[in-house]
PDB file of N, CA and C in Angstrom:
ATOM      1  N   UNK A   1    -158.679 -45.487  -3.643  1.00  0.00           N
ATOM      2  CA  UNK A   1    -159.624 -44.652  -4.346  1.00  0.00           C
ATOM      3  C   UNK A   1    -159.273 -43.182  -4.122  1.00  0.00           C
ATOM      4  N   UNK A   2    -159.340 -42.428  -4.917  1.00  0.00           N
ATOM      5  CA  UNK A   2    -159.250 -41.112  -5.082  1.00  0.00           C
ATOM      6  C   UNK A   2    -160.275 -39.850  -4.114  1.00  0.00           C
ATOM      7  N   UNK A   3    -159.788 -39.317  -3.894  1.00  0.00           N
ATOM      8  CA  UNK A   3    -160.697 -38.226  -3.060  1.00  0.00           C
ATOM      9  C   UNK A   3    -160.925 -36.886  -3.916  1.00  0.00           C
ATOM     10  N   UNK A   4    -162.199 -36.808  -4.049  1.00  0.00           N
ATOM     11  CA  UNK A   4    -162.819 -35.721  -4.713  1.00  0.00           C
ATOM     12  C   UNK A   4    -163.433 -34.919  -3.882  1.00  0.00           C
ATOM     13  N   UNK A   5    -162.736 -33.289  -4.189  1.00  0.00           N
ATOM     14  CA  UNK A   5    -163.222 -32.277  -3.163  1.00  0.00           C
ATOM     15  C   UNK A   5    -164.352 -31.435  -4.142  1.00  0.00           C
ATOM     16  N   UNK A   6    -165.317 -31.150  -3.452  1.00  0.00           N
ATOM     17  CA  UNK A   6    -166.176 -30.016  -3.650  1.00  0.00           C
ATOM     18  C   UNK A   6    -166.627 -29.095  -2.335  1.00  0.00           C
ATOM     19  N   UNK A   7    -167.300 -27.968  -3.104  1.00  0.00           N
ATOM     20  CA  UNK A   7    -167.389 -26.542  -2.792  1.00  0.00           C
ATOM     21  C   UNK A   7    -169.194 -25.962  -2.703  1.00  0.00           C
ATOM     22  N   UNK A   8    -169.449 -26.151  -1.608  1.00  0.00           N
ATOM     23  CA  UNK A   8    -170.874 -25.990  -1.203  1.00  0.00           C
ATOM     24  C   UNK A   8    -170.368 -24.364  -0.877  1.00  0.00           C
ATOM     25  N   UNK A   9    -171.504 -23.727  -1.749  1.00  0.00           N
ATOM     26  CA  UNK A   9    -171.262 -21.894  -0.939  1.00  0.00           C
ATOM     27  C   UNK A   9    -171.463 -21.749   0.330  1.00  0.00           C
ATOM     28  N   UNK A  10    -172.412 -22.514   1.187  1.00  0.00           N
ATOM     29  CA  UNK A  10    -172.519 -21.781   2.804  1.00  0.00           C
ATOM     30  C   UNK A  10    -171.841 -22.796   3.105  1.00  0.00           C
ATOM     31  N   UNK A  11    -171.416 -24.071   3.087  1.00  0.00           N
ATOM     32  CA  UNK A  11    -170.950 -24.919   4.397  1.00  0.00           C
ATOM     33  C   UNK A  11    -169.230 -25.053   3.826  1.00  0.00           C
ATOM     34  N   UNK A  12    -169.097 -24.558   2.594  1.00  0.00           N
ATOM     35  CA  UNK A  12    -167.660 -24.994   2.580  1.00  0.00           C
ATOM     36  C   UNK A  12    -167.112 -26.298   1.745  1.00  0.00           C
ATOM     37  N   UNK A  13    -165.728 -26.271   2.035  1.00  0.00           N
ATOM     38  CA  UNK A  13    -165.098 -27.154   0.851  1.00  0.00           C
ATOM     39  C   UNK A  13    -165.824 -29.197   1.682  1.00  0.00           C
ATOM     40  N   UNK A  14    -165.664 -29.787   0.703  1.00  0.00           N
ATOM     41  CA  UNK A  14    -166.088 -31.648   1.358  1.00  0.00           C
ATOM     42  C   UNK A  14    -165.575 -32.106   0.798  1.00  0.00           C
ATOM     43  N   UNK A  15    -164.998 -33.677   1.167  1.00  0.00           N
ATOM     44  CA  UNK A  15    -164.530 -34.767   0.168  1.00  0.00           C
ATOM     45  C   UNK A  15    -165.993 -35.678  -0.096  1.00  0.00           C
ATOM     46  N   UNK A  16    -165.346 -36.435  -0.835  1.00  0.00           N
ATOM     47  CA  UNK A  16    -166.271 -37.571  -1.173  1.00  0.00           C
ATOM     48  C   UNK A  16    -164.986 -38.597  -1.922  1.00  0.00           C
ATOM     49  N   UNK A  17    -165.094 -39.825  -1.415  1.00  0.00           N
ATOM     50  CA  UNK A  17    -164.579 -40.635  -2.195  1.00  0.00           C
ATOM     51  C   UNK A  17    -164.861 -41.313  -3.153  1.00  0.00           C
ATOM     52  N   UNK A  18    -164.637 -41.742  -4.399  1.00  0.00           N
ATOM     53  CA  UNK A  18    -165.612 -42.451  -5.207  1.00  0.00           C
ATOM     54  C   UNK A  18    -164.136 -43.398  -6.087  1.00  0.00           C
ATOM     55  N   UNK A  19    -164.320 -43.930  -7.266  1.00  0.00           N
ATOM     56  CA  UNK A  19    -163.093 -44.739  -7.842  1.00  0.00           C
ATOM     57  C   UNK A  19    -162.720 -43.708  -8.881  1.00  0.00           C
ATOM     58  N   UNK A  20    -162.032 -44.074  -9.545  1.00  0.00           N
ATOM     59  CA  UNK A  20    -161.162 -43.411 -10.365  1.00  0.00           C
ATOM     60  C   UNK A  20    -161.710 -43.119 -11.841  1.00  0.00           C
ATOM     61  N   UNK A  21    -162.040 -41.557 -11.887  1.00  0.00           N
ATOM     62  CA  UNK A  21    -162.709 -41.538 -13.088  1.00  0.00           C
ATOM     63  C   UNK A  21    -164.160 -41.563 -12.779  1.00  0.00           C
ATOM     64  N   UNK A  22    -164.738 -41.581 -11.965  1.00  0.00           N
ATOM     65  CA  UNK A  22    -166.223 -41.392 -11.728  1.00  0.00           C
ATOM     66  C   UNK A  22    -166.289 -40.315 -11.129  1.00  0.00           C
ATOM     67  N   UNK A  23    -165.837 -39.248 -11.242  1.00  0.00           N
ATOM     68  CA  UNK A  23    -166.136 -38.227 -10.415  1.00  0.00           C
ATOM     69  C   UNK A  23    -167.633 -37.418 -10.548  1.00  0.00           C
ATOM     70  N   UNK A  24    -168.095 -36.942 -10.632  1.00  0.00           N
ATOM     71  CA  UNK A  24    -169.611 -35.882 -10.859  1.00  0.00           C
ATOM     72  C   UNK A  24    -168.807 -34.872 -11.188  1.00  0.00           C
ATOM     73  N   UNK A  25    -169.555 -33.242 -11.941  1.00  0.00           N
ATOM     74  CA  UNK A  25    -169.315 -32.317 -11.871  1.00  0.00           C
ATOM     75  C   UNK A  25    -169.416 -31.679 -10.671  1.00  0.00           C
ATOM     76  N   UNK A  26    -170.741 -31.907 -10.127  1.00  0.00           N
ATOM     77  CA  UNK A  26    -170.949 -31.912  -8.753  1.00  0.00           C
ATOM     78  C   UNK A  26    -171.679 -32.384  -8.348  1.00  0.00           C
ATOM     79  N   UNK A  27    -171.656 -32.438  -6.576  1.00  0.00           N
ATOM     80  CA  UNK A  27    -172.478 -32.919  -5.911  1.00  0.00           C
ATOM     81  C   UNK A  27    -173.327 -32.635  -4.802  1.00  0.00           C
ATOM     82  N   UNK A  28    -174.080 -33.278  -4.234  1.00  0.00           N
ATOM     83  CA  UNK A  28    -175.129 -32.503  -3.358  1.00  0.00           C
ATOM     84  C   UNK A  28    -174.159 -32.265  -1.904  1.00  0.00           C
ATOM     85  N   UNK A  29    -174.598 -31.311  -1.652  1.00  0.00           N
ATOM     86  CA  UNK A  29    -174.178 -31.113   0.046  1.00  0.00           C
ATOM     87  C   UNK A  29    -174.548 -31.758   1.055  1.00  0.00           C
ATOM     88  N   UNK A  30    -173.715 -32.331   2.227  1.00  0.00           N
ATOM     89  CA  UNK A  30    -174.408 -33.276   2.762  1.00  0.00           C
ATOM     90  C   UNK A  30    -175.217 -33.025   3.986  1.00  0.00           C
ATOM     91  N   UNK A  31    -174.888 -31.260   4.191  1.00  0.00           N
ATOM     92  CA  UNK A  31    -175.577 -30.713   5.184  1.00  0.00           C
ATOM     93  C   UNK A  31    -176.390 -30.100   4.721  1.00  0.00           C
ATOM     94  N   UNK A  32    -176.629 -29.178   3.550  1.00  0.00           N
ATOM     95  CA  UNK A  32    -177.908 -28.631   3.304  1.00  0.00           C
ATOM     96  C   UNK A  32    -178.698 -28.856   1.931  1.00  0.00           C
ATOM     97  N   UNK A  33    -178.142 -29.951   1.247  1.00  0.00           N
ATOM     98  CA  UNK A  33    -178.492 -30.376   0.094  1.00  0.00           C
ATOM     99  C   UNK A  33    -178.351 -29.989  -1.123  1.00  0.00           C
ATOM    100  N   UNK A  34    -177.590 -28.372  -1.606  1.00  0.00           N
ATOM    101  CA  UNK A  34    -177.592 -27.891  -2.666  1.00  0.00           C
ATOM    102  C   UNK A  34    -176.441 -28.460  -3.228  1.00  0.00           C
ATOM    103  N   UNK A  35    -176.477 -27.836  -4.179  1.00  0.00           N
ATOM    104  CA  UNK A  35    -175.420 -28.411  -5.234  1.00  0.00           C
ATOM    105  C   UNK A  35    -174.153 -27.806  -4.885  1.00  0.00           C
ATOM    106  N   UNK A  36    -172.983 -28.896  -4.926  1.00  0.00           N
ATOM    107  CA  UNK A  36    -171.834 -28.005  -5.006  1.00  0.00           C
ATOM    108  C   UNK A  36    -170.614 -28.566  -6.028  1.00  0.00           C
ATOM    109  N   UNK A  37    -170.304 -27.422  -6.583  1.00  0.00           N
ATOM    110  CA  UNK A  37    -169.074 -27.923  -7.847  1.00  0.00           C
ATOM    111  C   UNK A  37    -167.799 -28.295  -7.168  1.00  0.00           C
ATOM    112  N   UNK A  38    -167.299 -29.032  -8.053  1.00  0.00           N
ATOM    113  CA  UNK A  38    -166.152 -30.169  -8.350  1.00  0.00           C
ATOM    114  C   UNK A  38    -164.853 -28.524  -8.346  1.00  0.00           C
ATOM    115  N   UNK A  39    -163.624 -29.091  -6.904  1.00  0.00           N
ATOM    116  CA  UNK A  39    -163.275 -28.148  -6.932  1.00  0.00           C
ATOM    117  C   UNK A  39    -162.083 -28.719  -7.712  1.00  0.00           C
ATOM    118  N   UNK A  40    -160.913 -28.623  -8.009  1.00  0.00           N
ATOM    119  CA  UNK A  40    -159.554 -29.075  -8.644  1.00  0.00           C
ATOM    120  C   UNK A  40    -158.827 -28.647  -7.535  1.00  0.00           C
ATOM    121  N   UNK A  41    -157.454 -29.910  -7.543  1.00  0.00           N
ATOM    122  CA  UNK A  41    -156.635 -29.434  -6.353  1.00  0.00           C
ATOM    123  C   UNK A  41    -155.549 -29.889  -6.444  1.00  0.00           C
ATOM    124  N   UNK A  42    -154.104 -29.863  -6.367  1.00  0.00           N
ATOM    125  CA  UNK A  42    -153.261 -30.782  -6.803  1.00  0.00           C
ATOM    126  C   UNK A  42    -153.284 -31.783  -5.860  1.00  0.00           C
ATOM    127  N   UNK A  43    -152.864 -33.586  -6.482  1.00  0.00           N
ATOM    128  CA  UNK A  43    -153.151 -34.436  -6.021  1.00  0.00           C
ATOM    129  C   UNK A  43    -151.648 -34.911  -4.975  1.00  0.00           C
ATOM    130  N   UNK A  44    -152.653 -35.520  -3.876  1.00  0.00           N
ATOM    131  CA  UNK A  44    -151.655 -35.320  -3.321  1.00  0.00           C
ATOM    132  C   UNK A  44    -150.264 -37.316  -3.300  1.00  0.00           C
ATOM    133  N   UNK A  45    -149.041 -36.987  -3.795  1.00  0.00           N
ATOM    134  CA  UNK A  45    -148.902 -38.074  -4.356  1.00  0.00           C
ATOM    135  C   UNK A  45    -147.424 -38.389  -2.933  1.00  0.00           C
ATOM    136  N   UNK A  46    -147.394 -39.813  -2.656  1.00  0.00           N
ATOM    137  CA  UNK A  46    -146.746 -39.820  -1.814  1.00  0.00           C
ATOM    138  C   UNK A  46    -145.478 -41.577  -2.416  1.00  0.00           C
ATOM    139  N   UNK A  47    -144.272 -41.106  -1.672  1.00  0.00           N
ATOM    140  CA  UNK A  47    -143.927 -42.787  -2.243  1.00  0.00           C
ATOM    141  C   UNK A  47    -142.715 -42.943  -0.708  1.00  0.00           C
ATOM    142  N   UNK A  48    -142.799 -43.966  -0.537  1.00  0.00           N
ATOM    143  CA  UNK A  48    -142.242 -44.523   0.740  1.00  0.00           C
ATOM    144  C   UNK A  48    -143.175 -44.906   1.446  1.00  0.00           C
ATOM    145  N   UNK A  49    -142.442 -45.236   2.834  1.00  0.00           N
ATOM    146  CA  UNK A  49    -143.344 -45.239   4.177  1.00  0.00           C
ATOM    147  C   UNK A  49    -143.516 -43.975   4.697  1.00  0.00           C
ATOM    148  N   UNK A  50    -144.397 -44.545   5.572  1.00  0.00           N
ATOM    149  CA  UNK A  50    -145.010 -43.410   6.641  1.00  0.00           C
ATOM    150  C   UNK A  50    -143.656 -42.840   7.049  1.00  0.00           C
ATOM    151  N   UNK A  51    -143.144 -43.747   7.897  1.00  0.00           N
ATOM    152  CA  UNK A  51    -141.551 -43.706   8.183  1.00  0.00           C
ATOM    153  C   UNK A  51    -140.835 -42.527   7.933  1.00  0.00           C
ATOM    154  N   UNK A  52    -140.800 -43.109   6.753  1.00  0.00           N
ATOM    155  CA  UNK A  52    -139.787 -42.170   5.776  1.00  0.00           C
ATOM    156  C   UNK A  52    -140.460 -40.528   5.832  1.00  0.00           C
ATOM    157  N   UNK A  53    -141.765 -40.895   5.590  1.00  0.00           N
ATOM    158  CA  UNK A  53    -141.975 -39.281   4.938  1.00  0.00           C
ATOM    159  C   UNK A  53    -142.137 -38.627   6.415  1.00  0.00           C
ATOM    160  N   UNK A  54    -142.958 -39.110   7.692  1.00  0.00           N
ATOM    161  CA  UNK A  54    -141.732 -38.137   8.714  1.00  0.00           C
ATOM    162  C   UNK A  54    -140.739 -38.203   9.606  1.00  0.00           C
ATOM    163  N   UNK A  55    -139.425 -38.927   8.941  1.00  0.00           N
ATOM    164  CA  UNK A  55    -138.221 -38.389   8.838  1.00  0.00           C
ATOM    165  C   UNK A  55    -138.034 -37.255   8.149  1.00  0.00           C
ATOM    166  N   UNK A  56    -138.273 -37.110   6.830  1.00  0.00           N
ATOM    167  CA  UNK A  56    -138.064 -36.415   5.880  1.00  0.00           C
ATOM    168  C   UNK A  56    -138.563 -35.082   6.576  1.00  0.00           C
ATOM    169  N   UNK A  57    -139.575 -35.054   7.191  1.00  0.00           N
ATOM    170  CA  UNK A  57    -140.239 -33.696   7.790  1.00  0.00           C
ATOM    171  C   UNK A  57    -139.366 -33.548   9.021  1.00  0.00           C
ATOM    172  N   UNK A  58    -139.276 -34.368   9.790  1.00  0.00           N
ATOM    173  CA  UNK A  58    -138.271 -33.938  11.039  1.00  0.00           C
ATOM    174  C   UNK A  58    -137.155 -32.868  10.800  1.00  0.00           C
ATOM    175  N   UNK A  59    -136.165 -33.849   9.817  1.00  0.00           N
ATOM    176  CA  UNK A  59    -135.076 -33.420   9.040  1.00  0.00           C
ATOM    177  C   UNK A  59    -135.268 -31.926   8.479  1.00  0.00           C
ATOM    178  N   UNK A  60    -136.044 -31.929   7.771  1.00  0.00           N
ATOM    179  CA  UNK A  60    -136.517 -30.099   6.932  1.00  0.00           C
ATOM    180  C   UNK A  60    -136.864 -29.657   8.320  1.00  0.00           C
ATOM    181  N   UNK A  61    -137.468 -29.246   9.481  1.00  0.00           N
ATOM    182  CA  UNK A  61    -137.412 -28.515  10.477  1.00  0.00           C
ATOM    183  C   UNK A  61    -136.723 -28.378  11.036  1.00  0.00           C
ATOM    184  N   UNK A  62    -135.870 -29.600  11.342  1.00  0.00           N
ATOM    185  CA  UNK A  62    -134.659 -29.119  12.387  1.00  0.00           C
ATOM    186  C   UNK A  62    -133.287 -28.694  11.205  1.00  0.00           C
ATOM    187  N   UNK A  63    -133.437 -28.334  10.070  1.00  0.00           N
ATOM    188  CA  UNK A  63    -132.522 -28.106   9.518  1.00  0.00           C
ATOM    189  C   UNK A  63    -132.888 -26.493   9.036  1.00  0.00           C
ATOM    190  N   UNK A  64    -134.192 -26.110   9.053  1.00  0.00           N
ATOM    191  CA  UNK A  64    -134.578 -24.728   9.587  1.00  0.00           C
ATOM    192  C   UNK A  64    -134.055 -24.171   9.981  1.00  0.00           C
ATOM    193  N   UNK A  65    -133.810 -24.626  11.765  1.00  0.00           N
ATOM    194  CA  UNK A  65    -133.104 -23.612  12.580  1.00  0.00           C
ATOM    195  C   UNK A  65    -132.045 -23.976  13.203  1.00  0.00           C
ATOM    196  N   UNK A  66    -131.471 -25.275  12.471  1.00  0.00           N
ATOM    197  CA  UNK A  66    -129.921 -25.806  12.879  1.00  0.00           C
ATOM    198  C   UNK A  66    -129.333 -26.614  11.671  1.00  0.00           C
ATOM    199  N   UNK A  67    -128.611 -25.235  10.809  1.00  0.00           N
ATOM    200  CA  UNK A  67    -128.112 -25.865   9.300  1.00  0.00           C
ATOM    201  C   UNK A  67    -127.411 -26.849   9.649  1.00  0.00           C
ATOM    202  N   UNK A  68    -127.032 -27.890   8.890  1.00  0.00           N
ATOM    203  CA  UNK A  68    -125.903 -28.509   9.213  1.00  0.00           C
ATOM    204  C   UNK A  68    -124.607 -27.864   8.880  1.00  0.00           C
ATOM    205  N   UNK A  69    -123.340 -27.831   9.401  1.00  0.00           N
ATOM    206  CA  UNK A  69    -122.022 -26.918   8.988  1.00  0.00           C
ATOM    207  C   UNK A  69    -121.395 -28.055   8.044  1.00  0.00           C
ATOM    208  N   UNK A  70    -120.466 -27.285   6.948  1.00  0.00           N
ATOM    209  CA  UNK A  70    -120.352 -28.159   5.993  1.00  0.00           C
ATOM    210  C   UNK A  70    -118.417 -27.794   6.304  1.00  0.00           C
ATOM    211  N   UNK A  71    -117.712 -29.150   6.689  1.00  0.00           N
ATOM    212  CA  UNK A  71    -116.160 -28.516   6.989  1.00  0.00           C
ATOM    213  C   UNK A  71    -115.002 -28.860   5.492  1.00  0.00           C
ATOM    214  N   UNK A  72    -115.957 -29.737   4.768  1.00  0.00           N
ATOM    215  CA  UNK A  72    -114.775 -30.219   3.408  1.00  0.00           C
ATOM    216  C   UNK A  72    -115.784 -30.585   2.276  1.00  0.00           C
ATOM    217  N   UNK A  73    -115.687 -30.055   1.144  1.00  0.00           N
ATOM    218  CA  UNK A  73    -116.615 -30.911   0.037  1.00  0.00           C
ATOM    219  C   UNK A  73    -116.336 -32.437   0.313  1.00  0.00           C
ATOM    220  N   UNK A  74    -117.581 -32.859  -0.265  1.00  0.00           N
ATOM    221  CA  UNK A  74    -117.751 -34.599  -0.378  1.00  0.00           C
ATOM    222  C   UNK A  74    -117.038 -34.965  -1.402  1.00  0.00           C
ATOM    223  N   UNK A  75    -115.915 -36.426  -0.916  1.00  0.00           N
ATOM    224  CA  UNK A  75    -115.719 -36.839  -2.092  1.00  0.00           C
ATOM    225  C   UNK A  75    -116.214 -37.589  -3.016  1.00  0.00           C
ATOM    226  N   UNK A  76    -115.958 -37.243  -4.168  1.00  0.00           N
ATOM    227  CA  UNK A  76    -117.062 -37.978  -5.315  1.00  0.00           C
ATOM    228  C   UNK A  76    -115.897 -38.903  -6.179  1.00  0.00           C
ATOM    229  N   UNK A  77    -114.964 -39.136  -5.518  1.00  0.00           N
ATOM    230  CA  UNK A  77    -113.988 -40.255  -6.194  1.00  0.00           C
ATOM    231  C   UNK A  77    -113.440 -39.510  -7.031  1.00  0.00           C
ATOM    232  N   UNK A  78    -112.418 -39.673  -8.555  1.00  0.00           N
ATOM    233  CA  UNK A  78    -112.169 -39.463  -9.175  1.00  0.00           C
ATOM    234  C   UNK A  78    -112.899 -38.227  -9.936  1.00  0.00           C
ATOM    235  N   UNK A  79    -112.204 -36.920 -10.432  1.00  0.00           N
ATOM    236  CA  UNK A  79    -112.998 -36.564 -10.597  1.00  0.00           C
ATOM    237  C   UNK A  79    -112.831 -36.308 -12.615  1.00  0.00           C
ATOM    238  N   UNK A  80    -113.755 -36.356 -13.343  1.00  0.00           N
ATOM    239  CA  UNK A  80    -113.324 -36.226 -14.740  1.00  0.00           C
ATOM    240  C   UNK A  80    -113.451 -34.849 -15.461  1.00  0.00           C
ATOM    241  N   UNK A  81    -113.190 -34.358 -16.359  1.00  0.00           N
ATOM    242  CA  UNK A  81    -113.608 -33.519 -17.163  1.00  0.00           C
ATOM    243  C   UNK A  81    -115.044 -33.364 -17.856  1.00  0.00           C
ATOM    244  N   UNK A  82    -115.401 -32.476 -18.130  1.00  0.00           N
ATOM    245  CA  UNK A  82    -116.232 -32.649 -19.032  1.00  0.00           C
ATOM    246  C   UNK A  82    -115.762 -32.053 -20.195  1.00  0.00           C
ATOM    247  N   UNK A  83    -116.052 -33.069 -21.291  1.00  0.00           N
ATOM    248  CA  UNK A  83    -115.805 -32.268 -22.423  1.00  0.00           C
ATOM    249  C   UNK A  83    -116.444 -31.168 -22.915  1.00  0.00           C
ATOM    250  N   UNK A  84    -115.965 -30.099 -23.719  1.00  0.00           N
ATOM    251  CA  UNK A  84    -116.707 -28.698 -23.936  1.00  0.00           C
ATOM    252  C   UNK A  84    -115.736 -28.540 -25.239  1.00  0.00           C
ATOM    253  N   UNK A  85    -117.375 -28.408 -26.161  1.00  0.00           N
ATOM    254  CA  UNK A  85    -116.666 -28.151 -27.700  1.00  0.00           C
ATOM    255  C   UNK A  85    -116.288 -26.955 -27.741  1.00  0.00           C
ATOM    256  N   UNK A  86    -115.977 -26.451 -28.799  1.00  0.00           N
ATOM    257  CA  UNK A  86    -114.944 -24.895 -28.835  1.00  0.00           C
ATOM    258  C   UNK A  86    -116.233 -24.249 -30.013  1.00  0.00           C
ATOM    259  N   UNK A  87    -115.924 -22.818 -29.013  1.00  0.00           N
ATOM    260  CA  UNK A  87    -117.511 -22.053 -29.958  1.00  0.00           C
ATOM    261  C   UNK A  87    -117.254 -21.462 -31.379  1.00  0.00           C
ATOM    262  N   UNK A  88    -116.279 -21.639 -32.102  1.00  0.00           N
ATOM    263  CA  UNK A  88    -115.690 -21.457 -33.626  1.00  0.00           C
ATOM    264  C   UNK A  88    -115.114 -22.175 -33.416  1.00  0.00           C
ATOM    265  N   UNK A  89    -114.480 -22.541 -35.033  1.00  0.00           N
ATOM    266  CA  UNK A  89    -113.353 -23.635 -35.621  1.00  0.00           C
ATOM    267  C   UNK A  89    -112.087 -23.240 -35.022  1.00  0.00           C
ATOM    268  N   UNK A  90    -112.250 -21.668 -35.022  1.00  0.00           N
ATOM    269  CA  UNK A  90    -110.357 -21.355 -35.138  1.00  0.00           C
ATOM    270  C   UNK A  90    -110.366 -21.858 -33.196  1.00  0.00           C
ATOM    271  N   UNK A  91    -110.632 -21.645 -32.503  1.00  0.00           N
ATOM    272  CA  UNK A  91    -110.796 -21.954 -31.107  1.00  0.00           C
ATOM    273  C   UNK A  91    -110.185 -23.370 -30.987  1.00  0.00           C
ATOM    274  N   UNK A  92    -110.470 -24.158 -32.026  1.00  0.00           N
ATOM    275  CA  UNK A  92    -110.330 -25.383 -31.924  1.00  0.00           C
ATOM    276  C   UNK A  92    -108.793 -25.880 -31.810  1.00  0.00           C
ATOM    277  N   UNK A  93    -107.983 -24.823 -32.417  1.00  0.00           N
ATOM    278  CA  UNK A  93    -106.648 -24.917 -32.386  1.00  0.00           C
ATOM    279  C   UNK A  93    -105.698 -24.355 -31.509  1.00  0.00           C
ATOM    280  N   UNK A  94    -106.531 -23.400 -30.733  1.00  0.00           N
ATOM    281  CA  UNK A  94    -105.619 -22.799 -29.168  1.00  0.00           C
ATOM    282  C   UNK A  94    -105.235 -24.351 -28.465  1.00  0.00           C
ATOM    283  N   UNK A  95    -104.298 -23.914 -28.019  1.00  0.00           N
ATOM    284  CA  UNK A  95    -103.840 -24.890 -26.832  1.00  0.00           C
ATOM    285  C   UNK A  95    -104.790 -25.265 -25.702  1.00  0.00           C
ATOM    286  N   UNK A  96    -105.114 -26.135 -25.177  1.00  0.00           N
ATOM    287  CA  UNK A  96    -105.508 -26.851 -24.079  1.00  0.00           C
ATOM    288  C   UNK A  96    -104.862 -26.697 -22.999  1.00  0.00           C
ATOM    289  N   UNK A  97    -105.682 -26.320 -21.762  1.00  0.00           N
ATOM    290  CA  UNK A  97    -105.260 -26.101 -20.270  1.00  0.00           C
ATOM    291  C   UNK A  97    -105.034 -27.723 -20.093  1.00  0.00           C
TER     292      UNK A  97
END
């Protein structure tokens, strides 16, 4: 289920969980009862394991303040051309590198 944040003026931002698509515009505060609006927030979207995502954070910090040194490009096997059309006709007839 989705977590919906709102915005009470004295006590501050709250979640509330509810299902998907039922949200309120707003809702009551749960400490002083007034109303508080439906704030927008980007959602927060995750894919892997726990695992994974901190590795992934380990990795981005310690690569902060200890780049890895890079001693040879990677090989990528064979490598091909790309083709690239010629920007006029007459171009079309120069010789090829």
């Amino acid at each position: 289920m989705p977590i919906y944040e709102y915005r009470c003026d004295q006590h501050g931002v709250f979640e509330i969980t509810r299902p998907l698509g039922t949200a309120q515009r707003s809702a009551t505060c749960s400490v002083c009862g007034s109303e508080a609006r439906r704030v927008f927030s980007a959602p927060m979207i995750r894919s892997g394991s726990r695992a994974t995502l901190l590795a992934a954070m380990d990795h981005a910090e310690k690569s902060r303040h200890e780049p890895g040194v890079v001693t040879s490009l990677p090989s990528t096997g064979k490598r091909r051309r790309t083709p690239v059309l010629p920007l006029t006709p007459a171009l079309s007839r120069l010789p090829r590198p």
